[in-house]
N, C-alpha and C. Protein backbone atom coordinates (compact mmCIF):
# COMPACT_ATOMS: atom_id res chain seq x y z
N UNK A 1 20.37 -7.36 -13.57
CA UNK A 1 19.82 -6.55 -12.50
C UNK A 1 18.90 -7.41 -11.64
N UNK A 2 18.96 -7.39 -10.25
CA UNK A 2 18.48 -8.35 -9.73
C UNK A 2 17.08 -7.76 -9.14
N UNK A 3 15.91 -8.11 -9.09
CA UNK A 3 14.40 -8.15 -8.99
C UNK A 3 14.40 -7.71 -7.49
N UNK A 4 13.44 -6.51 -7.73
CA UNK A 4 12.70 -6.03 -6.45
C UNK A 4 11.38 -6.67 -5.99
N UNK A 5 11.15 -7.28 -4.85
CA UNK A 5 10.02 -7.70 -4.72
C UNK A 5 8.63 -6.24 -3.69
N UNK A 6 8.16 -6.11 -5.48
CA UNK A 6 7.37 -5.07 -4.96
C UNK A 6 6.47 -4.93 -3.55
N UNK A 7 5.87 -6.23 -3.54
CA UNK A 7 4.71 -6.20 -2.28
C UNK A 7 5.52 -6.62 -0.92
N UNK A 8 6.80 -6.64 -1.15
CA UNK A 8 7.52 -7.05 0.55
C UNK A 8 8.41 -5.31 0.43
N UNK A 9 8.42 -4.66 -0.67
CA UNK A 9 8.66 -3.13 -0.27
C UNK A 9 7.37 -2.21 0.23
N UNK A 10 6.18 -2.19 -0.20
CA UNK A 10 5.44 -1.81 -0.03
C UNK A 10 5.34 -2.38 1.56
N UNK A 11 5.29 -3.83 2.06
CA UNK A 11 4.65 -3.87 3.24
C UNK A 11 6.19 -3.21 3.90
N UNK A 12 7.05 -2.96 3.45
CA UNK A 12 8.31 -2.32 4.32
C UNK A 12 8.15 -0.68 4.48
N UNK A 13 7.49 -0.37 3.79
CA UNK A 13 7.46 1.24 3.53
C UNK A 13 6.43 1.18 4.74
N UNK A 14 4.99 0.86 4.76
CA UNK A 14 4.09 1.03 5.59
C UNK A 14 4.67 0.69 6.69
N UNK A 15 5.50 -0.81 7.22
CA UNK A 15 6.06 -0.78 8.41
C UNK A 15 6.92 0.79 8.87
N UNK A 16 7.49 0.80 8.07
CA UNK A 16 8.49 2.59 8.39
C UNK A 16 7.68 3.47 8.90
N UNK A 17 6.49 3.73 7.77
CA UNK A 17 5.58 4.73 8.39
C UNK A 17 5.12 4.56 10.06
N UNK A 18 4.89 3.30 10.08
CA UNK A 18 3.99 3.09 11.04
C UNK A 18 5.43 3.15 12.49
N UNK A 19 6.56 3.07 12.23
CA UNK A 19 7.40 3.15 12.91
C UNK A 19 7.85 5.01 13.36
N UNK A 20 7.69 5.57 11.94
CA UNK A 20 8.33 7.03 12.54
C UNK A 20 7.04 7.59 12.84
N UNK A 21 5.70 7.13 13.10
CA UNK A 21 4.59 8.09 13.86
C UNK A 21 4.90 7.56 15.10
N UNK A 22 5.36 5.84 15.84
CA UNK A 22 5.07 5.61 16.97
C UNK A 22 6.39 6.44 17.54
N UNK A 23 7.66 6.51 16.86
CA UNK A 23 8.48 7.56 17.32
C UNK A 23 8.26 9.05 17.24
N UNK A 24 7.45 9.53 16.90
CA UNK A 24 6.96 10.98 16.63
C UNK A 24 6.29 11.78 17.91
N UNK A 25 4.82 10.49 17.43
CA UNK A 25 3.56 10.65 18.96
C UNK A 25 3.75 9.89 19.59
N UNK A 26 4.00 8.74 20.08
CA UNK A 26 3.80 8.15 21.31
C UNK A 26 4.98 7.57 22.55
N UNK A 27 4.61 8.16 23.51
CA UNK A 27 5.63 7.77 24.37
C UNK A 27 5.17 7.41 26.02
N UNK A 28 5.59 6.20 25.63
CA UNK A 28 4.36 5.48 26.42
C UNK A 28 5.53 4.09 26.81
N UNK A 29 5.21 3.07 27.75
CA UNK A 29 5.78 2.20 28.07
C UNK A 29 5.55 0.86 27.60
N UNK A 30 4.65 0.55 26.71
CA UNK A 30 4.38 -0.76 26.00
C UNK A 30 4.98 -0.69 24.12
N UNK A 31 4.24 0.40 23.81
CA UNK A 31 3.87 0.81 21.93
C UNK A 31 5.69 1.41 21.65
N UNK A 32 5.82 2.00 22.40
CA UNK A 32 6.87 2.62 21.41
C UNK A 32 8.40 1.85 21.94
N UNK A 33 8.29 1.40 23.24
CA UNK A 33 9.97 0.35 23.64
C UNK A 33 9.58 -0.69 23.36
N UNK A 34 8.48 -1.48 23.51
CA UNK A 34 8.31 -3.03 23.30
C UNK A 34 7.84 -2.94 21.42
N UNK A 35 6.13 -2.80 21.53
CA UNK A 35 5.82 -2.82 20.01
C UNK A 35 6.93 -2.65 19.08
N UNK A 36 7.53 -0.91 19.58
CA UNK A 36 8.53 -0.95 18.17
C UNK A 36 8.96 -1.16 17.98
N UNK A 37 10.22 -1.92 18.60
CA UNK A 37 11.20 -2.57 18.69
C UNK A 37 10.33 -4.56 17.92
N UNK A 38 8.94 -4.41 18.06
CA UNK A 38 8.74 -5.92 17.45
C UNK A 38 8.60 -5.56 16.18
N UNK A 39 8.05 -4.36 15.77
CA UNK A 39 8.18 -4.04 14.43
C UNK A 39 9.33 -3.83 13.60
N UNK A 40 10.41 -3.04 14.38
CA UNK A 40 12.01 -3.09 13.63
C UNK A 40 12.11 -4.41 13.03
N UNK A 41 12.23 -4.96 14.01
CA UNK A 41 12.46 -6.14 13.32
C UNK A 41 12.03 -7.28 11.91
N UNK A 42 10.77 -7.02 12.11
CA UNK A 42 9.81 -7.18 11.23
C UNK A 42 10.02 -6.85 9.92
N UNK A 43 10.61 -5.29 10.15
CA UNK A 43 10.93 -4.04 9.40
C UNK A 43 12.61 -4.42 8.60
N UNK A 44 13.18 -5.06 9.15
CA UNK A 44 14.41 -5.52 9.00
C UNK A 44 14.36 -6.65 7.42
N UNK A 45 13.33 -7.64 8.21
CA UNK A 45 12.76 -9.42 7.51
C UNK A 45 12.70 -8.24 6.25
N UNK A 46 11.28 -7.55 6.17
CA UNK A 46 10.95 -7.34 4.44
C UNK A 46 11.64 -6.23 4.11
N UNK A 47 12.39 -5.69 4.50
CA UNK A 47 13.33 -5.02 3.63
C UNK A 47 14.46 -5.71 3.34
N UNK A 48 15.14 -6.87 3.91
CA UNK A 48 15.87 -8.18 3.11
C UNK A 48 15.36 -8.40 1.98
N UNK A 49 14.07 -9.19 2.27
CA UNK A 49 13.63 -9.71 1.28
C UNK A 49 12.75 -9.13 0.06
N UNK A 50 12.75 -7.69 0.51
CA UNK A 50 12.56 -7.21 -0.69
C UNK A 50 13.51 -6.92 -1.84
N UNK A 51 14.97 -7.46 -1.40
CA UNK A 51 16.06 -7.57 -2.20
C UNK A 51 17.14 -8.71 -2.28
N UNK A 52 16.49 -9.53 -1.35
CA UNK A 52 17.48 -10.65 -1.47
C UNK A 52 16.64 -11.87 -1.83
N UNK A 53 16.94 -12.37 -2.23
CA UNK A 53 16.20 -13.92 -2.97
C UNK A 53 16.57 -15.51 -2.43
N UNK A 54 17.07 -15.32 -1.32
CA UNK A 54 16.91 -15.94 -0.40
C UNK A 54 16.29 -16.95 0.17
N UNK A 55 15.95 -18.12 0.72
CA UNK A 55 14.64 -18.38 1.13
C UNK A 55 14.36 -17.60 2.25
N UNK A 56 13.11 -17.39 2.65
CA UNK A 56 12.68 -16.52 3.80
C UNK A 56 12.96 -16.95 5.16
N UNK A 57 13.22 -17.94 5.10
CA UNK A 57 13.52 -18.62 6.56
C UNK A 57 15.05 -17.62 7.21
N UNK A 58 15.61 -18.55 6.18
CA UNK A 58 16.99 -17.88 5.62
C UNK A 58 17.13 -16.63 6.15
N UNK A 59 16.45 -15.86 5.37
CA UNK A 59 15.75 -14.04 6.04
C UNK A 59 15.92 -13.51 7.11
N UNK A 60 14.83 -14.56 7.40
CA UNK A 60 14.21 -14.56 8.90
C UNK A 60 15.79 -14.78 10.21
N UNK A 61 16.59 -15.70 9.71
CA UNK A 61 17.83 -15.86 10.58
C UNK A 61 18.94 -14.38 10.35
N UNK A 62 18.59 -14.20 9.04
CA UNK A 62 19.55 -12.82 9.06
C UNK A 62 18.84 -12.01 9.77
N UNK A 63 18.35 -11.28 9.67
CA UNK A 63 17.41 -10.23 10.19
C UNK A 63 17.26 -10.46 11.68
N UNK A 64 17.08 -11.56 12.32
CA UNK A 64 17.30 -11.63 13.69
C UNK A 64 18.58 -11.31 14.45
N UNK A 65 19.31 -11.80 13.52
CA UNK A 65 20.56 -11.69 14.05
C UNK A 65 21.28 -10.14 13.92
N UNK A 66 20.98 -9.25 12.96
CA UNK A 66 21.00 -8.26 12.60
C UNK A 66 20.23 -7.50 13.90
N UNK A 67 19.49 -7.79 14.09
CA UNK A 67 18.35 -7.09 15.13
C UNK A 67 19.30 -7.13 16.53
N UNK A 68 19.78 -8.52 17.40
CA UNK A 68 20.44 -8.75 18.22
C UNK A 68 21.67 -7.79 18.17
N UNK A 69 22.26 -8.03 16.61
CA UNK A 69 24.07 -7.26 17.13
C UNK A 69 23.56 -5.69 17.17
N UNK A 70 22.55 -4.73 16.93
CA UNK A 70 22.03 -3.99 17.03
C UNK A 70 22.03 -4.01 18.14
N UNK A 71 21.47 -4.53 19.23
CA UNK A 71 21.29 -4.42 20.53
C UNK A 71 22.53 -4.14 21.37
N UNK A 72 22.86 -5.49 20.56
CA UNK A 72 24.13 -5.96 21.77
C UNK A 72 24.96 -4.60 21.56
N UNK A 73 25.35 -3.76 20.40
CA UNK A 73 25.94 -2.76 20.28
C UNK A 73 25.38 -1.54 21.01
N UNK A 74 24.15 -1.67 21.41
CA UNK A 74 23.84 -0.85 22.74
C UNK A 74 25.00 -1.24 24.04
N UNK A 75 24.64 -2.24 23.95
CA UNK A 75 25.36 -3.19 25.17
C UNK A 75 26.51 -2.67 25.31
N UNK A 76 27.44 -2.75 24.43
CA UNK A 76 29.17 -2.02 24.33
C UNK A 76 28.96 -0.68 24.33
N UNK A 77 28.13 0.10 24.06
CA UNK A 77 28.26 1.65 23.39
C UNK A 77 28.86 2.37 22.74
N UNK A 78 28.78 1.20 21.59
CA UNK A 78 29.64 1.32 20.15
C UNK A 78 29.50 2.90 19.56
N UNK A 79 28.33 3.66 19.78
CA UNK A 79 28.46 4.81 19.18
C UNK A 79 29.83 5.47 19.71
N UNK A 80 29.23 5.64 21.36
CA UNK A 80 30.49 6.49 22.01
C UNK A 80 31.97 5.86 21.83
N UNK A 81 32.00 4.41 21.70
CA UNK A 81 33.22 3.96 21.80
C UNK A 81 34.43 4.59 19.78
N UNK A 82 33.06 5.01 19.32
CA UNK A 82 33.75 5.23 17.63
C UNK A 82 33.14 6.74 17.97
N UNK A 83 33.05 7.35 19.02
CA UNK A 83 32.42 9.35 19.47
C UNK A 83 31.58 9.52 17.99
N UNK A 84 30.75 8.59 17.49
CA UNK A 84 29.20 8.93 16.62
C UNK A 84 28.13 9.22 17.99
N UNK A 85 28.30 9.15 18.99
CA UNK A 85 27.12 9.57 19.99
C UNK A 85 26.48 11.22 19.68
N UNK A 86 26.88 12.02 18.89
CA UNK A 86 26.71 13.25 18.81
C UNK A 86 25.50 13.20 17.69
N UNK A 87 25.68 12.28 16.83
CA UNK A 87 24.98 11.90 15.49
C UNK A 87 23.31 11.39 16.04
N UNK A 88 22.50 12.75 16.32
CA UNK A 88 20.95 12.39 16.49
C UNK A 88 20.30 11.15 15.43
N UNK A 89 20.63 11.10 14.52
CA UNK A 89 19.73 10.16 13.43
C UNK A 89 20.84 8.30 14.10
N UNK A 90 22.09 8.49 14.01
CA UNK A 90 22.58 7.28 14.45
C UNK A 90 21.80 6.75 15.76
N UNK A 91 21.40 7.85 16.82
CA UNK A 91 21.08 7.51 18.15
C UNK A 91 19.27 6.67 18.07
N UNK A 92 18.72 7.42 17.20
CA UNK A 92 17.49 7.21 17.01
C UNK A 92 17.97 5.67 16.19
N UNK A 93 18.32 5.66 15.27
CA UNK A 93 18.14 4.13 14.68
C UNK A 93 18.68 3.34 15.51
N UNK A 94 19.75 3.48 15.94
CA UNK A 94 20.78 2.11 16.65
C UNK A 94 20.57 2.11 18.19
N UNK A 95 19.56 3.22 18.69
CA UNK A 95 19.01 3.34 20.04
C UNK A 95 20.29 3.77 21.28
N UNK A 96 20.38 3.83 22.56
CA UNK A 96 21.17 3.43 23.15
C UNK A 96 21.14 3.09 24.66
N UNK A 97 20.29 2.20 25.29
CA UNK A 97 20.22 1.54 25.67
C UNK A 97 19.90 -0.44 25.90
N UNK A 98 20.81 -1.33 26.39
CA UNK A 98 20.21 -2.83 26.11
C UNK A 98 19.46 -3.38 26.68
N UNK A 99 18.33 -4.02 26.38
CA UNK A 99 17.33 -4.30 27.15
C UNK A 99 17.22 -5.74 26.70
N UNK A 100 16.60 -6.86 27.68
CA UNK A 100 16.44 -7.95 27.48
C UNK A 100 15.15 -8.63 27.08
N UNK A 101 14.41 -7.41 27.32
CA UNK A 101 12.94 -7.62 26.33
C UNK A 101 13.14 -6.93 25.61
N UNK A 102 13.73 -5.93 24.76
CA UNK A 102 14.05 -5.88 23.31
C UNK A 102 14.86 -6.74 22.30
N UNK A 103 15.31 -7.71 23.00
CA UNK A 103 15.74 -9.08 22.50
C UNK A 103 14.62 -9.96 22.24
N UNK A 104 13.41 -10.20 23.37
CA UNK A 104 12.53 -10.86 23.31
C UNK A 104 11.61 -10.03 22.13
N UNK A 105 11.32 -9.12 21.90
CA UNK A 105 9.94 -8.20 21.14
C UNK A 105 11.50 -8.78 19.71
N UNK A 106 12.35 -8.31 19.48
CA UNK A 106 13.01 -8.61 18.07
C UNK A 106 12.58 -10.43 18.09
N UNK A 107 12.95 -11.46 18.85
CA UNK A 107 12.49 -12.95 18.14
C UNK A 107 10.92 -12.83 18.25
N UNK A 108 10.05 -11.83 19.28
CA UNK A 108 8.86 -12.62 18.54
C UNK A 108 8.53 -12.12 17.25
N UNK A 109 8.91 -10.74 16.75
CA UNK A 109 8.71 -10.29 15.60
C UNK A 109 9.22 -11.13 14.57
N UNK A 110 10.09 -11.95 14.54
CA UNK A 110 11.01 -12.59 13.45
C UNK A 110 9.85 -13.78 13.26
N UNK A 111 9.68 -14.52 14.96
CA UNK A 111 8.45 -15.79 14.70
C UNK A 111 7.35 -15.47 14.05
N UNK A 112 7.12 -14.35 14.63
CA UNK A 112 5.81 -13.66 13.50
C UNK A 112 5.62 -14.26 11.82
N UNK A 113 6.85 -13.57 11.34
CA UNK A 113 7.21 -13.29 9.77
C UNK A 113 7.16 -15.12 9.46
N UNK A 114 7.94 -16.04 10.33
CA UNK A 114 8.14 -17.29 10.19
C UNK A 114 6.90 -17.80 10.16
N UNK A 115 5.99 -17.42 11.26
CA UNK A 115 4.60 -18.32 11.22
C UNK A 115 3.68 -17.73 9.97
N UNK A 116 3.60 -16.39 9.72
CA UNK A 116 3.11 -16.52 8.94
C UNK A 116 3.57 -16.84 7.20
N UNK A 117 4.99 -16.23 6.94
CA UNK A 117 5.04 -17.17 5.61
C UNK A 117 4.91 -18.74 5.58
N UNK A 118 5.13 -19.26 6.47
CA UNK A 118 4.93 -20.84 6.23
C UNK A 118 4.40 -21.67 6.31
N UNK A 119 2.81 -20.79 6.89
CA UNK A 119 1.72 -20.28 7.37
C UNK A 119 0.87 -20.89 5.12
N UNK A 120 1.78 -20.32 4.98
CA UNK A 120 1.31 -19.69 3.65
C UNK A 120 1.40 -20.95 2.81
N UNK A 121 2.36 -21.82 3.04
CA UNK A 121 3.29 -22.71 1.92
C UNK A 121 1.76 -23.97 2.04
């Protein structure tokens, strides 16, 4: 059975939280399209690595890239193109519009995670 890393679930749970209040209350033009979108991502890194054993760098390249085809699948409008556009919870996670500073807020969130684990070493 392969090892949960407790304190990168825990900081993943609090990222969530802190993700479905800025989707709850705030709607605003900086916190909830830019911020949250730096946090998804973020949100992405330690929930990897709270299950993959990986090196974190490593992580850090999945999870970005994960973050991007996310986008880019705004870009196509993969929901409507497979008619899941009806599916409220798909729309909320996978969003549906592409934006080119939600590309930028997903790598600085990833540099984030990078500067600071290695930050650490």
């Amino acid at each position: 059975m392969k090892s949960i890393k407790t304190k990168y679930l825990i900081i993943s749970c609090c990222i969530l939280f802190i993700e479905i209040t800025i989707a709850v209350f705030v709607n605003d033009q900086f916190i909830r399209p830019i911020f949250g979108d730096y946090l998804a991502s973020i949100l992405v890194f330690y929930l990897l690595a709270t299950f993959l054993k990986n090196d974190l760098n490593k992580i850090a390249i999945i999870s970005l890239l994960i973050s991007y085809t996310i986008e880019f699948s705004q870009y196509f409008h993969i929901l409507e193109l497979f008619h899941l556009d009806k599916i409220k919870i798909l729309k909320i996670i996978l969003g549906n519009s592409f934006s080119w500073t939600d590309m930028l807020a997903y790598t600085l969130g990833i540099i984030t995670v990078v500067l600071i684990h290695n930050y650490k070493k």
